[in-house]
PDB file of N, CA and C in Angstrom:
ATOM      1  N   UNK A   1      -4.908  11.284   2.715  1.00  0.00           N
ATOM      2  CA  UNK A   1      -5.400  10.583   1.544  1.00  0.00           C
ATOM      3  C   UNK A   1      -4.707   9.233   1.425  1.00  0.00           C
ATOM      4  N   UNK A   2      -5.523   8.683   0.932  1.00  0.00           N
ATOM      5  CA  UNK A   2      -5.006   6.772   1.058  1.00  0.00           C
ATOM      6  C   UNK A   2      -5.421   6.783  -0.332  1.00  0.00           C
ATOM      7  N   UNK A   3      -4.193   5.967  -0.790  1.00  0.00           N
ATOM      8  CA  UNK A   3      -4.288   5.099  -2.148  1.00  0.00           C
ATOM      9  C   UNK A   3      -4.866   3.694  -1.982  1.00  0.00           C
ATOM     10  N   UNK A   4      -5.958   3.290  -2.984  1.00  0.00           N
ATOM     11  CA  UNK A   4      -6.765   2.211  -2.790  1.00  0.00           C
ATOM     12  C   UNK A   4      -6.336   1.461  -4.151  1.00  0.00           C
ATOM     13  N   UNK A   5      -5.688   0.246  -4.259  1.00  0.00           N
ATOM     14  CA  UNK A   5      -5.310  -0.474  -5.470  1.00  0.00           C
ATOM     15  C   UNK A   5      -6.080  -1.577  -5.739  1.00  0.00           C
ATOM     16  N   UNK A   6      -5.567  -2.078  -6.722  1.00  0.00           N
ATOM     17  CA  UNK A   6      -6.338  -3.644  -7.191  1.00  0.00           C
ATOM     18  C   UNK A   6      -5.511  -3.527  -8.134  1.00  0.00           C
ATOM     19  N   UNK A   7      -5.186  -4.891  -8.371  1.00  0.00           N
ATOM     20  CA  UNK A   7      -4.771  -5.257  -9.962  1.00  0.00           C
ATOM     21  C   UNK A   7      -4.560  -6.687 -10.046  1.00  0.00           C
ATOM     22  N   UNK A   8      -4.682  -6.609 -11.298  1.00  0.00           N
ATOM     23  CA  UNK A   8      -4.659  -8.058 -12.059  1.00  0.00           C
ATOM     24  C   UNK A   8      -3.324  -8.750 -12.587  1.00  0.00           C
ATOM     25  N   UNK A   9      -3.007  -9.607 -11.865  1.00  0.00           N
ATOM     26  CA  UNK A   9      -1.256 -10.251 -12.425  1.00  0.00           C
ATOM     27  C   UNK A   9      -1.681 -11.315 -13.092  1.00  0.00           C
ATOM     28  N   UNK A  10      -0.968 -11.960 -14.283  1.00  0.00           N
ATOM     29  CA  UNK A  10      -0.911 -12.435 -14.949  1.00  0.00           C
ATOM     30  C   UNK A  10      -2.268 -12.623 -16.192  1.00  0.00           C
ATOM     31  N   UNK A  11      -2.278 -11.055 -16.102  1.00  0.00           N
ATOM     32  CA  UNK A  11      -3.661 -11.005 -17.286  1.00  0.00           C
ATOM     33  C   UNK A  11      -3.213 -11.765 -18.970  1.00  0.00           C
ATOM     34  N   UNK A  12      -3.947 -12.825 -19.088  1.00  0.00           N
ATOM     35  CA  UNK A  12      -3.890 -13.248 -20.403  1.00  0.00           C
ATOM     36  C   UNK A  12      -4.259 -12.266 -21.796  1.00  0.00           C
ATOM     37  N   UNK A  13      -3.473 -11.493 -21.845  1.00  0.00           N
ATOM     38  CA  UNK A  13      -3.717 -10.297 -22.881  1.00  0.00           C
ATOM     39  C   UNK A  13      -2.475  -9.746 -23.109  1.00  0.00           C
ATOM     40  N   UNK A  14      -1.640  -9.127 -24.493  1.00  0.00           N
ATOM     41  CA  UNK A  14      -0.548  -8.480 -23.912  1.00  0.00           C
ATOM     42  C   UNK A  14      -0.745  -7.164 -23.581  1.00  0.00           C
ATOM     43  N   UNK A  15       0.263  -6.159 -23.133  1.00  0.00           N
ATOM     44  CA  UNK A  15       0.158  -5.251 -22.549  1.00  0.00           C
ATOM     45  C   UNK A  15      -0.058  -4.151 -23.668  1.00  0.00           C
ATOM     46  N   UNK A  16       0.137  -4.505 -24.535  1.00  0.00           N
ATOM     47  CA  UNK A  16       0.006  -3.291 -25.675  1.00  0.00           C
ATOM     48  C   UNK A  16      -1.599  -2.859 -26.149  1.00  0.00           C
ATOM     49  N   UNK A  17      -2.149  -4.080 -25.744  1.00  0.00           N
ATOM     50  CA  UNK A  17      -3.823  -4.061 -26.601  1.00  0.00           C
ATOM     51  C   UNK A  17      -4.446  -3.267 -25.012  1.00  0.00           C
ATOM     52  N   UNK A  18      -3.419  -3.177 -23.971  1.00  0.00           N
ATOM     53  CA  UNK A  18      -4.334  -2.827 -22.790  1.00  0.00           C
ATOM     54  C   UNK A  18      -4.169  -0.846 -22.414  1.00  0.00           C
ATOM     55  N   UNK A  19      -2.770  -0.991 -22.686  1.00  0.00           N
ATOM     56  CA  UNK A  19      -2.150   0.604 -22.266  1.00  0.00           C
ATOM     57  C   UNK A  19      -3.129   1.409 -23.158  1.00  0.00           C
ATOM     58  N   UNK A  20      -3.745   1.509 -23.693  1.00  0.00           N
ATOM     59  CA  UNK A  20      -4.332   2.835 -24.790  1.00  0.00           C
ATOM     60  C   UNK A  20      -5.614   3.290 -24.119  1.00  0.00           C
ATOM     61  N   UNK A  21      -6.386   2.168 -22.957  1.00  0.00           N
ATOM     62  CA  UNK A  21      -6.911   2.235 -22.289  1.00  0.00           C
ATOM     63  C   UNK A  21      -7.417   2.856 -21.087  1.00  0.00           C
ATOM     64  N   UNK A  22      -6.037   2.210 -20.348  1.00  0.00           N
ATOM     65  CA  UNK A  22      -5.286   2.689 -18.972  1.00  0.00           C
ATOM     66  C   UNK A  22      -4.909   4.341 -19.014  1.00  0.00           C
ATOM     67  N   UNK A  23      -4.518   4.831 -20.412  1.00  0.00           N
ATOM     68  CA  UNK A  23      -4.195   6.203 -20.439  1.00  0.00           C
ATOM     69  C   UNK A  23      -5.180   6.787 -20.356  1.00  0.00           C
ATOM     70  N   UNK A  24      -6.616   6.153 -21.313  1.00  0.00           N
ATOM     71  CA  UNK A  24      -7.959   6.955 -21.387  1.00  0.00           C
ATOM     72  C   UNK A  24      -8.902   6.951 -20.015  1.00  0.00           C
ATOM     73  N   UNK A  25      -8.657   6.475 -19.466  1.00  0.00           N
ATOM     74  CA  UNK A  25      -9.458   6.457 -18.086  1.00  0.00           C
ATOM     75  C   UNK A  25      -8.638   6.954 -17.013  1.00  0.00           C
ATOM     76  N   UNK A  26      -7.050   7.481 -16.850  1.00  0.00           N
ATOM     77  CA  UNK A  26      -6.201   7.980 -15.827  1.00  0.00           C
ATOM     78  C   UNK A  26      -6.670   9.371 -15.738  1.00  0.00           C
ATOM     79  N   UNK A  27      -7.262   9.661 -14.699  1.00  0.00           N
ATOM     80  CA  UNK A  27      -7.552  11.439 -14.555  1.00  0.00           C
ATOM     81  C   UNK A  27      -9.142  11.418 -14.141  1.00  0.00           C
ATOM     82  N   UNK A  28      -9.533  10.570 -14.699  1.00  0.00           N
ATOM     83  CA  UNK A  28     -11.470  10.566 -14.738  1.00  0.00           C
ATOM     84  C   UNK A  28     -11.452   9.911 -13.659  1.00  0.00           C
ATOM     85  N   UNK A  29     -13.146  10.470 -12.721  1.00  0.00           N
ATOM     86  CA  UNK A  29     -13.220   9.707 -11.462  1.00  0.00           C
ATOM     87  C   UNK A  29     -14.172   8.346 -11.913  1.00  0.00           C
ATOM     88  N   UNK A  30     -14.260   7.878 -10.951  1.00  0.00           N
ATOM     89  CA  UNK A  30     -14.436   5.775 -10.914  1.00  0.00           C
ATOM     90  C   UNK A  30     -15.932   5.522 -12.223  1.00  0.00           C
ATOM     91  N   UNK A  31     -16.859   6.668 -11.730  1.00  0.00           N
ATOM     92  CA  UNK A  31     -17.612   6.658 -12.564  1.00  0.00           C
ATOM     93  C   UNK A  31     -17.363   6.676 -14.012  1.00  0.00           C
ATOM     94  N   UNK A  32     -16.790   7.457 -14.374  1.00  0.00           N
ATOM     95  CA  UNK A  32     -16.451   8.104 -15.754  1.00  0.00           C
ATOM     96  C   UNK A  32     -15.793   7.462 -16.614  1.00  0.00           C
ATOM     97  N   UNK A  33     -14.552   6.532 -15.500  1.00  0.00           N
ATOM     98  CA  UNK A  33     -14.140   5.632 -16.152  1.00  0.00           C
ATOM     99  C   UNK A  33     -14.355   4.671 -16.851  1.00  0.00           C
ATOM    100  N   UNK A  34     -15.361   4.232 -15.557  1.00  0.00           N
ATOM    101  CA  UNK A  34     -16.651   2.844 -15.910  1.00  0.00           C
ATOM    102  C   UNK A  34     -17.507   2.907 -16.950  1.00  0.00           C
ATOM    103  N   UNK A  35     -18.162   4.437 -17.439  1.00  0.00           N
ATOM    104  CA  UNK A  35     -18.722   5.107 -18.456  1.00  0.00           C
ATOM    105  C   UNK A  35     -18.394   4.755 -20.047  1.00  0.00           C
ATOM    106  N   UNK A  36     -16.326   5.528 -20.136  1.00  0.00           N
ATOM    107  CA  UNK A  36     -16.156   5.355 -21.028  1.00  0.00           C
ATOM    108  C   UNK A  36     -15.777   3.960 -21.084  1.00  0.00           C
ATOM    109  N   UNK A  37     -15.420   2.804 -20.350  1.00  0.00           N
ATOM    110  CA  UNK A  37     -14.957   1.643 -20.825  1.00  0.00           C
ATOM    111  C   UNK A  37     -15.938   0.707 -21.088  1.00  0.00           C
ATOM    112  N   UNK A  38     -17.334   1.164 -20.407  1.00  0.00           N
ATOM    113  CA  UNK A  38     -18.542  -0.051 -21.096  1.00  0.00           C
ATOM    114  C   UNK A  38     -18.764  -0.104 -22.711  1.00  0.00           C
ATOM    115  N   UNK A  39     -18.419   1.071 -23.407  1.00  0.00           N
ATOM    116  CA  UNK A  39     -18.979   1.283 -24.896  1.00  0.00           C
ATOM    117  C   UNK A  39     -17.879   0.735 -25.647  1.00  0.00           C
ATOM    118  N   UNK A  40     -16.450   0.716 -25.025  1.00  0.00           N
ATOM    119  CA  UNK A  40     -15.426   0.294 -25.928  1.00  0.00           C
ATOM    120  C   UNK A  40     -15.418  -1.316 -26.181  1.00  0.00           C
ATOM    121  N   UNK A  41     -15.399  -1.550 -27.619  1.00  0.00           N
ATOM    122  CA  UNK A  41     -15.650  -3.304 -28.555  1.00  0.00           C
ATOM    123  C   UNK A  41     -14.644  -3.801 -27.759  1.00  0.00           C
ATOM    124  N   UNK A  42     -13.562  -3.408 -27.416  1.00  0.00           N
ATOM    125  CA  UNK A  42     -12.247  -4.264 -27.250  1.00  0.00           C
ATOM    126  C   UNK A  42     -11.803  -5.114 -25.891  1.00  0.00           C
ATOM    127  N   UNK A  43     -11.248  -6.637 -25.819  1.00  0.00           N
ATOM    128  CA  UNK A  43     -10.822  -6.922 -24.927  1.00  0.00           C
ATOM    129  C   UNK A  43     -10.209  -6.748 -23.860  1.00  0.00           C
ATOM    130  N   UNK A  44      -9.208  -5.872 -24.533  1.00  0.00           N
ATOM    131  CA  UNK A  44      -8.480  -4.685 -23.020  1.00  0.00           C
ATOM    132  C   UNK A  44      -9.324  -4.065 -22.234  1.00  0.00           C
ATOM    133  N   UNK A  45     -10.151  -3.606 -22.861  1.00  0.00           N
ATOM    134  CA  UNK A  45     -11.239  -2.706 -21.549  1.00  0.00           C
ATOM    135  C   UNK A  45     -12.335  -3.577 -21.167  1.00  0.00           C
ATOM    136  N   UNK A  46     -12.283  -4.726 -21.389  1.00  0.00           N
ATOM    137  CA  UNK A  46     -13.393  -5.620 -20.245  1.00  0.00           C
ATOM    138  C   UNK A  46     -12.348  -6.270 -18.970  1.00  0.00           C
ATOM    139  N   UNK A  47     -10.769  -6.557 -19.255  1.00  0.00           N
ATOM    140  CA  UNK A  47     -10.016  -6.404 -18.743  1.00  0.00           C
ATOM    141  C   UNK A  47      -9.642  -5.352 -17.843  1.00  0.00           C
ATOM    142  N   UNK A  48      -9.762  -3.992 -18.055  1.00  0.00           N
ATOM    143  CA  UNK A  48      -9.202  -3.006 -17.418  1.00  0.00           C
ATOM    144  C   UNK A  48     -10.487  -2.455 -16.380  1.00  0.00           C
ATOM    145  N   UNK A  49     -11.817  -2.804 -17.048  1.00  0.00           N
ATOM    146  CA  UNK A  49     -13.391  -2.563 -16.271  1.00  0.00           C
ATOM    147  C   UNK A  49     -12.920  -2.931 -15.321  1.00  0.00           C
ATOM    148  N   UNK A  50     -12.707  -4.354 -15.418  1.00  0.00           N
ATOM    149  CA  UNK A  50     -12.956  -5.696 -14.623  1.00  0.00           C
ATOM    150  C   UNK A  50     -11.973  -5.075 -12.656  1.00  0.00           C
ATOM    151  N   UNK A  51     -11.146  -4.598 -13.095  1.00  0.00           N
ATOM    152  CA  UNK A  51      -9.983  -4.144 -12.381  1.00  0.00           C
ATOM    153  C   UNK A  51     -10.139  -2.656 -11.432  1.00  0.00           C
ATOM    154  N   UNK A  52     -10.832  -1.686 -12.262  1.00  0.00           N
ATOM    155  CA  UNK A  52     -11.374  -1.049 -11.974  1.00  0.00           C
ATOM    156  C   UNK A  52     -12.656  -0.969 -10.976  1.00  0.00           C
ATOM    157  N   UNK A  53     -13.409  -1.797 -10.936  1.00  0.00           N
ATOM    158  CA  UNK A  53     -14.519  -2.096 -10.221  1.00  0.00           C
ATOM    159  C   UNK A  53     -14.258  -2.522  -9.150  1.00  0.00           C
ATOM    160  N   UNK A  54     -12.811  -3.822  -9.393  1.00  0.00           N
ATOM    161  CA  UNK A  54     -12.324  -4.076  -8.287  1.00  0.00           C
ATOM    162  C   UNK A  54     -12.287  -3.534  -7.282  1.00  0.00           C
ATOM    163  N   UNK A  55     -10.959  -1.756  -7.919  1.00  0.00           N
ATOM    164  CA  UNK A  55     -10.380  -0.388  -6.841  1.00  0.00           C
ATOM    165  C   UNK A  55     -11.740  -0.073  -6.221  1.00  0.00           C
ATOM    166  N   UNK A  56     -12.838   0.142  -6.576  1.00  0.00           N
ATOM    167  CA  UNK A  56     -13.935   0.727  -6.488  1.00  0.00           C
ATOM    168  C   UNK A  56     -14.619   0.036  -5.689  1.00  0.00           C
ATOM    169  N   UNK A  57     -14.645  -1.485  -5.024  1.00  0.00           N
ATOM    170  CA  UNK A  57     -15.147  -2.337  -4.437  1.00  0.00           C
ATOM    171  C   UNK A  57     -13.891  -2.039  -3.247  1.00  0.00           C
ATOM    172  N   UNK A  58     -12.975  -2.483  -3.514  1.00  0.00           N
ATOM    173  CA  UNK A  58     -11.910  -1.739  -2.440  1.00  0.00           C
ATOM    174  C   UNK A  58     -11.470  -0.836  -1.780  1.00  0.00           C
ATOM    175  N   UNK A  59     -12.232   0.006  -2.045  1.00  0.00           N
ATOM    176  CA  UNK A  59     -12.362   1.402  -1.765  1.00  0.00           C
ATOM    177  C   UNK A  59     -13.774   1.501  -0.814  1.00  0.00           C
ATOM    178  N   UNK A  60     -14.756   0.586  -1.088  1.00  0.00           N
ATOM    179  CA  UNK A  60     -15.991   1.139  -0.540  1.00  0.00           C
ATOM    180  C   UNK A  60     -15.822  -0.168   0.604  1.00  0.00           C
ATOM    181  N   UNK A  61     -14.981  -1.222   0.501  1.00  0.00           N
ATOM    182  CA  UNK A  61     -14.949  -2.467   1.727  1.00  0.00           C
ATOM    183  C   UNK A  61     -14.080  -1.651   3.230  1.00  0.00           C
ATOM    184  N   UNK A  62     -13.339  -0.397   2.274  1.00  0.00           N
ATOM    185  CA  UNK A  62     -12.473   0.500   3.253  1.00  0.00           C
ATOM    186  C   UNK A  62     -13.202   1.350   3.994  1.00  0.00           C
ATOM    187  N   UNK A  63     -14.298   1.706   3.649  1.00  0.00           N
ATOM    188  CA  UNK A  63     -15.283   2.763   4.194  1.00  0.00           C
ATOM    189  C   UNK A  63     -15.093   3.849   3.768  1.00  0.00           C
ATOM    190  N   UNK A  64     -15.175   3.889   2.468  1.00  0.00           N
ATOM    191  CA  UNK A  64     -15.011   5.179   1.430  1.00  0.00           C
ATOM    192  C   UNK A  64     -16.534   5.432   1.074  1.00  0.00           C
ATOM    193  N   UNK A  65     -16.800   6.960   1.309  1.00  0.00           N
ATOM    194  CA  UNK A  65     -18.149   6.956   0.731  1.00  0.00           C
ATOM    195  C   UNK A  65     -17.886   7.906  -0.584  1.00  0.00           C
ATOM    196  N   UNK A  66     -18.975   7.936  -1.385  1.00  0.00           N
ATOM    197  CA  UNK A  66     -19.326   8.036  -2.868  1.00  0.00           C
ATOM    198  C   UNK A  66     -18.366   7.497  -4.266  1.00  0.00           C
ATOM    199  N   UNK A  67     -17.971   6.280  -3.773  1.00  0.00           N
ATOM    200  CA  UNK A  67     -16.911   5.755  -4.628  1.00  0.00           C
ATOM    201  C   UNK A  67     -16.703   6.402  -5.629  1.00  0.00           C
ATOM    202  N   UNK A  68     -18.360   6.331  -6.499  1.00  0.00           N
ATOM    203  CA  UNK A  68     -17.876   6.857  -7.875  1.00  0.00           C
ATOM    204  C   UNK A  68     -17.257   8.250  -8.290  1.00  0.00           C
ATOM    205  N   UNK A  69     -17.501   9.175  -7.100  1.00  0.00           N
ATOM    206  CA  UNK A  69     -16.679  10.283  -7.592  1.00  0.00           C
ATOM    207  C   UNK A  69     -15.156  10.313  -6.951  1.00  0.00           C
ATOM    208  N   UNK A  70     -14.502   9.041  -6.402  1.00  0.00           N
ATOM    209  CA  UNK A  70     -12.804   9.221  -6.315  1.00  0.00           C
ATOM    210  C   UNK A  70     -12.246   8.919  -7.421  1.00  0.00           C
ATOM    211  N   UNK A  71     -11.442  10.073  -7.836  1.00  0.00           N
ATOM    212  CA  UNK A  71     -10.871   9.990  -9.332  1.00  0.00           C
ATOM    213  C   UNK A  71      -9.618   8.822  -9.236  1.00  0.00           C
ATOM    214  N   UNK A  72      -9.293   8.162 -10.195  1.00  0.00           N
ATOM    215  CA  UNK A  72      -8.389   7.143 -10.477  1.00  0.00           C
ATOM    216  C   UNK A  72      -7.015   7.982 -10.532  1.00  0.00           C
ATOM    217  N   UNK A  73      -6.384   7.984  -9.786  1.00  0.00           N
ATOM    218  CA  UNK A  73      -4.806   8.319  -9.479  1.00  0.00           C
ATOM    219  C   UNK A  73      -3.758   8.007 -10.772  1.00  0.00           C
ATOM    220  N   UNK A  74      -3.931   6.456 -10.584  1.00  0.00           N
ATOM    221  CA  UNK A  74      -2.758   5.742 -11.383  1.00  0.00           C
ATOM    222  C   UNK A  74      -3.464   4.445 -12.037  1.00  0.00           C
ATOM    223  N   UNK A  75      -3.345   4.366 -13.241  1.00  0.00           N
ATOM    224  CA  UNK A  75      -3.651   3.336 -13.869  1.00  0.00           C
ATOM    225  C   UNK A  75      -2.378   2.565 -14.825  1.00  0.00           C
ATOM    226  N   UNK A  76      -1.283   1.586 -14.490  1.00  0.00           N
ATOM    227  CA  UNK A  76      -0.811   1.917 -15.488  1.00  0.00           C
ATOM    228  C   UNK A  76      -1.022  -0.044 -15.746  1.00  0.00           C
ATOM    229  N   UNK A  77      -0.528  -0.700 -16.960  1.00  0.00           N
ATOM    230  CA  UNK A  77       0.205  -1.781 -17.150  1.00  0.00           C
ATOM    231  C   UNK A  77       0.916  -1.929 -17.942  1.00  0.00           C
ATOM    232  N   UNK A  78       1.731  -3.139 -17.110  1.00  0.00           N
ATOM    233  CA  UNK A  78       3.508  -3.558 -17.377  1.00  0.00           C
ATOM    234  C   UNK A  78       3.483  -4.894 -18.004  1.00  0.00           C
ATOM    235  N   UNK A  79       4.349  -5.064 -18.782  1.00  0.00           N
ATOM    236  CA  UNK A  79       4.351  -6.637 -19.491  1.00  0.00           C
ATOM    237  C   UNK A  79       4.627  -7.669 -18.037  1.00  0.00           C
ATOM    238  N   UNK A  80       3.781  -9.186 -18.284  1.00  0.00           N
ATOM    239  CA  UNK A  80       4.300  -9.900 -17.659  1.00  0.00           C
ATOM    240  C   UNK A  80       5.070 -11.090 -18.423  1.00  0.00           C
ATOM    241  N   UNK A  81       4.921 -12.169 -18.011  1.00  0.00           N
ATOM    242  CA  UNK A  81       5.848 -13.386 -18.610  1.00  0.00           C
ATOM    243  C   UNK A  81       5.320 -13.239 -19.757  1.00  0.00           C
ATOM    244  N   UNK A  82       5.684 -14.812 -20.069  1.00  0.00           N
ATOM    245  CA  UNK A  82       5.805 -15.323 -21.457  1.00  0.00           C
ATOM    246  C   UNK A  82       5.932 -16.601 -21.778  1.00  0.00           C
ATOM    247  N   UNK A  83       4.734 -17.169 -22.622  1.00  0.00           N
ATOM    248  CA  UNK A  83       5.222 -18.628 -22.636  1.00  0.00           C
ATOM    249  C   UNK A  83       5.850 -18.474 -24.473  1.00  0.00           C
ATOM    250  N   UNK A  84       7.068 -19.048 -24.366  1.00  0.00           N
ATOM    251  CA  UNK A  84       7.656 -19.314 -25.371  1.00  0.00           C
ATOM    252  C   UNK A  84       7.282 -20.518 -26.352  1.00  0.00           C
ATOM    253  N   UNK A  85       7.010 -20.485 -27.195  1.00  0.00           N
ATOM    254  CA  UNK A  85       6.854 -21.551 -28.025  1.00  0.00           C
ATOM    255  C   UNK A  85       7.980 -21.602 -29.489  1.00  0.00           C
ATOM    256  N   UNK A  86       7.860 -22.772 -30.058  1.00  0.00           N
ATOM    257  CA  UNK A  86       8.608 -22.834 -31.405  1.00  0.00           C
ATOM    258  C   UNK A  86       8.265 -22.962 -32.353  1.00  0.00           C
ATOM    259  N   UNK A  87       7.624 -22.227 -33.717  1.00  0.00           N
ATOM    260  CA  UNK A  87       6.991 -22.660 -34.578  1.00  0.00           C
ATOM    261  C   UNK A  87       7.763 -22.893 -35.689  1.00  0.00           C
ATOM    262  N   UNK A  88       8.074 -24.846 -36.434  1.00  0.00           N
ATOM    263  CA  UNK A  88       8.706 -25.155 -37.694  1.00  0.00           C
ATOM    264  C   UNK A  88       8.663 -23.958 -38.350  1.00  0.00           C
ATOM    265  N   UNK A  89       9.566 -23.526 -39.460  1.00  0.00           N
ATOM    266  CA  UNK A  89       9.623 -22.857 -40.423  1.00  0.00           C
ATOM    267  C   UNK A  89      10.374 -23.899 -41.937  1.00  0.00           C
ATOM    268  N   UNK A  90      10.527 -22.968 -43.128  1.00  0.00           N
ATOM    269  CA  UNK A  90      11.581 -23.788 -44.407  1.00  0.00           C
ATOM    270  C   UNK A  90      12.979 -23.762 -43.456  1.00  0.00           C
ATOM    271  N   UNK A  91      13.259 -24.743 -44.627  1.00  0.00           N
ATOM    272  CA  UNK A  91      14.329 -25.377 -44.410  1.00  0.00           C
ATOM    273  C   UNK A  91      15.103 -25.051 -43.099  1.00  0.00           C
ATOM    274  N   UNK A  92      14.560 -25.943 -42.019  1.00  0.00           N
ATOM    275  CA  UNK A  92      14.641 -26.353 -40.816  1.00  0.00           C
ATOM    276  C   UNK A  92      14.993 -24.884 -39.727  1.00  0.00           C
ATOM    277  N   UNK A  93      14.419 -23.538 -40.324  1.00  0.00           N
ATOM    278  CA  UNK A  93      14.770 -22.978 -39.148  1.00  0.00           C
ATOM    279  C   UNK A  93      13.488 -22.953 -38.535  1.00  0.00           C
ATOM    280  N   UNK A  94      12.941 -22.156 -37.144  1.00  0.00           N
ATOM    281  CA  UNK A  94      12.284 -22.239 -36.214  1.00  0.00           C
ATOM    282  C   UNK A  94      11.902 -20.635 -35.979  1.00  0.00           C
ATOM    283  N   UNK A  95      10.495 -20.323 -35.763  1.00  0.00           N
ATOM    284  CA  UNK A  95      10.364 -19.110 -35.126  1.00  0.00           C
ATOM    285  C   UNK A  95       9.621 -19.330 -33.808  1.00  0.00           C
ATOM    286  N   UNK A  96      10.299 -18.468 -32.728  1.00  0.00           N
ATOM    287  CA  UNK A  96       9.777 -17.799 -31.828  1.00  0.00           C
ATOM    288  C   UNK A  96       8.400 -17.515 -31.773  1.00  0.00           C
ATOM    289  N   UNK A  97       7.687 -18.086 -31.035  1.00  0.00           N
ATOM    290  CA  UNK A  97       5.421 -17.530 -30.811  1.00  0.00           C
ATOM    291  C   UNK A  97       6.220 -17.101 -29.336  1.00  0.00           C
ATOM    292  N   UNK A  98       5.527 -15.913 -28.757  1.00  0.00           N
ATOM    293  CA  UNK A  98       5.705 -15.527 -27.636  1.00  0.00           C
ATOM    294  C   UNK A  98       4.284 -15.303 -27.404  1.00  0.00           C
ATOM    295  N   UNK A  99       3.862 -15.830 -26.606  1.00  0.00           N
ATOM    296  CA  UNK A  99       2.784 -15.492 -25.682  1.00  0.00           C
ATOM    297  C   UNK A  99       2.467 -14.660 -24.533  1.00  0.00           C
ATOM    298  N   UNK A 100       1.916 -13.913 -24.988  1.00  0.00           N
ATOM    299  CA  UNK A 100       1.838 -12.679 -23.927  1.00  0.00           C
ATOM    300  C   UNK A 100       0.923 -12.712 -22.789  1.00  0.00           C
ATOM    301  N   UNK A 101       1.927 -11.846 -21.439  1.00  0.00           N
ATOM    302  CA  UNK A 101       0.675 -11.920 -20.582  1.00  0.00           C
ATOM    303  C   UNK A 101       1.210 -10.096 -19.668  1.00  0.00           C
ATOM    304  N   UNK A 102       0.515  -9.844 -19.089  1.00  0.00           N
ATOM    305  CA  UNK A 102       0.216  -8.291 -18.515  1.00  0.00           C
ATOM    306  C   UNK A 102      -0.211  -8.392 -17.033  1.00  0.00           C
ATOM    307  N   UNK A 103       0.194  -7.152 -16.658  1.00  0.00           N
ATOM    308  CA  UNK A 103      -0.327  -6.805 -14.995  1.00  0.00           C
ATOM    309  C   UNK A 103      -0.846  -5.947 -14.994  1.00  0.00           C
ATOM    310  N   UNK A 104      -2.182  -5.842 -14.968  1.00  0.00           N
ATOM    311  CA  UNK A 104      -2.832  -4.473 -14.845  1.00  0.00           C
ATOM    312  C   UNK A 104      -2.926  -4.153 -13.270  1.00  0.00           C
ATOM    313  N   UNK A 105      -2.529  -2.724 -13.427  1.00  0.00           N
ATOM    314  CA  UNK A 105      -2.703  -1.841 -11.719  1.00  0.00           C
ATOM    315  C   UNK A 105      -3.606  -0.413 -12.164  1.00  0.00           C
ATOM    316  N   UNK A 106      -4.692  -0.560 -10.876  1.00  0.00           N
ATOM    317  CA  UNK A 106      -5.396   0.345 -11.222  1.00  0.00           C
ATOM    318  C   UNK A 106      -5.235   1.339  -9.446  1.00  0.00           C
ATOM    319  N   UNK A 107      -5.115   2.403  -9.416  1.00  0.00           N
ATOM    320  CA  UNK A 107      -5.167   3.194  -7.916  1.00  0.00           C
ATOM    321  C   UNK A 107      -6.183   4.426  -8.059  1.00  0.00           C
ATOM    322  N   UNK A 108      -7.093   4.230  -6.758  1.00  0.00           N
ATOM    323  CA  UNK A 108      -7.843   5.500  -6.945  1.00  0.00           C
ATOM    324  C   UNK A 108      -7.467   6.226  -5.594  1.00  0.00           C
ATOM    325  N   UNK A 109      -8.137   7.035  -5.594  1.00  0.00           N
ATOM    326  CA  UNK A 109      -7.773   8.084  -4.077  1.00  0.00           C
ATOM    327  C   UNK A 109      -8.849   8.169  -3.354  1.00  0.00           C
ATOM    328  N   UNK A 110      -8.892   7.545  -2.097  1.00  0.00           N
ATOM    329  CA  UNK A 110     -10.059   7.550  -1.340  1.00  0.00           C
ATOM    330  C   UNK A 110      -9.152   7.926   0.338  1.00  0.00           C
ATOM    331  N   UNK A 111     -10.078   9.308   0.565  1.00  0.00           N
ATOM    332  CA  UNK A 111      -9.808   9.750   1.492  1.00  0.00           C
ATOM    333  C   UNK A 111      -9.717   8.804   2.762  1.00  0.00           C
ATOM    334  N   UNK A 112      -9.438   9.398   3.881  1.00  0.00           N
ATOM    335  CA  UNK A 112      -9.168   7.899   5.204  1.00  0.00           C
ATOM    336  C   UNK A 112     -10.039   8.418   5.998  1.00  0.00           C
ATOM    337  N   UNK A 113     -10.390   7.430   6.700  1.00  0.00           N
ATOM    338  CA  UNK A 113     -11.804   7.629   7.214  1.00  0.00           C
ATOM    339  C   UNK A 113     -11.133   6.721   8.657  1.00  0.00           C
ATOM    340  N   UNK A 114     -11.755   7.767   9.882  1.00  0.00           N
ATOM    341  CA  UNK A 114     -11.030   7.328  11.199  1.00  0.00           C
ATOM    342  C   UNK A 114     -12.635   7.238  12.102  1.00  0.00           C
TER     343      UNK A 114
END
């Protein structure tokens, strides 16, 4: 068995709006995943689709047949950088804007094919 990855570095999103996602689609095969993440409103999962389709395109450029039923292994994401900014506040102190960014990794399991 071969692990087939894709992922996305420096996703403009932070990692928190994405993980609730990544948990709901870990276990379900490629299809199912794709299933539940088309109906969800939220930015993280056009993000996490997006990534997913990828494994699933990577998987079938490998010579994997019936993509959609190799179940997704590992889905996870990790915080990435950060652009720091300074926003004025009263009487001259300053707050911290952190700008968030994420790495989404998505792995499915596609058997090896000789």
């Amino acid at each position: 068995m071969a692990l087939v990855k894709a992922s996305h570095r420096h996703a403009r999103i932070s990692a928190t709006k994405v993980r609730p996602f990544a948990k709901m689609i870990q276990g379900l095969t490629v299809e199912q995943g794709i299933e539940a993440l088309k109906y969800e409103p939220n930015r993280g999962a056009r993000f996490l689709e997006k990534v997913l389709r990828s494994a699933a395109a990577n998987a079938e450029d490998r010579g994997a047949r019936n993509v959609d039923n190799l179940p997704i292994v590992d889905c996870h994401v990790d915080g990435g950088p950060m652009f720091k900014r300074m926003q004025p506040r009263a009487r001259g102190m300053a707050f911290v804007i952190r700008r968030r960014f994420s790495h989404i990794h998505v792995a499915i399991d596609a058997p090896e094919v000789e």
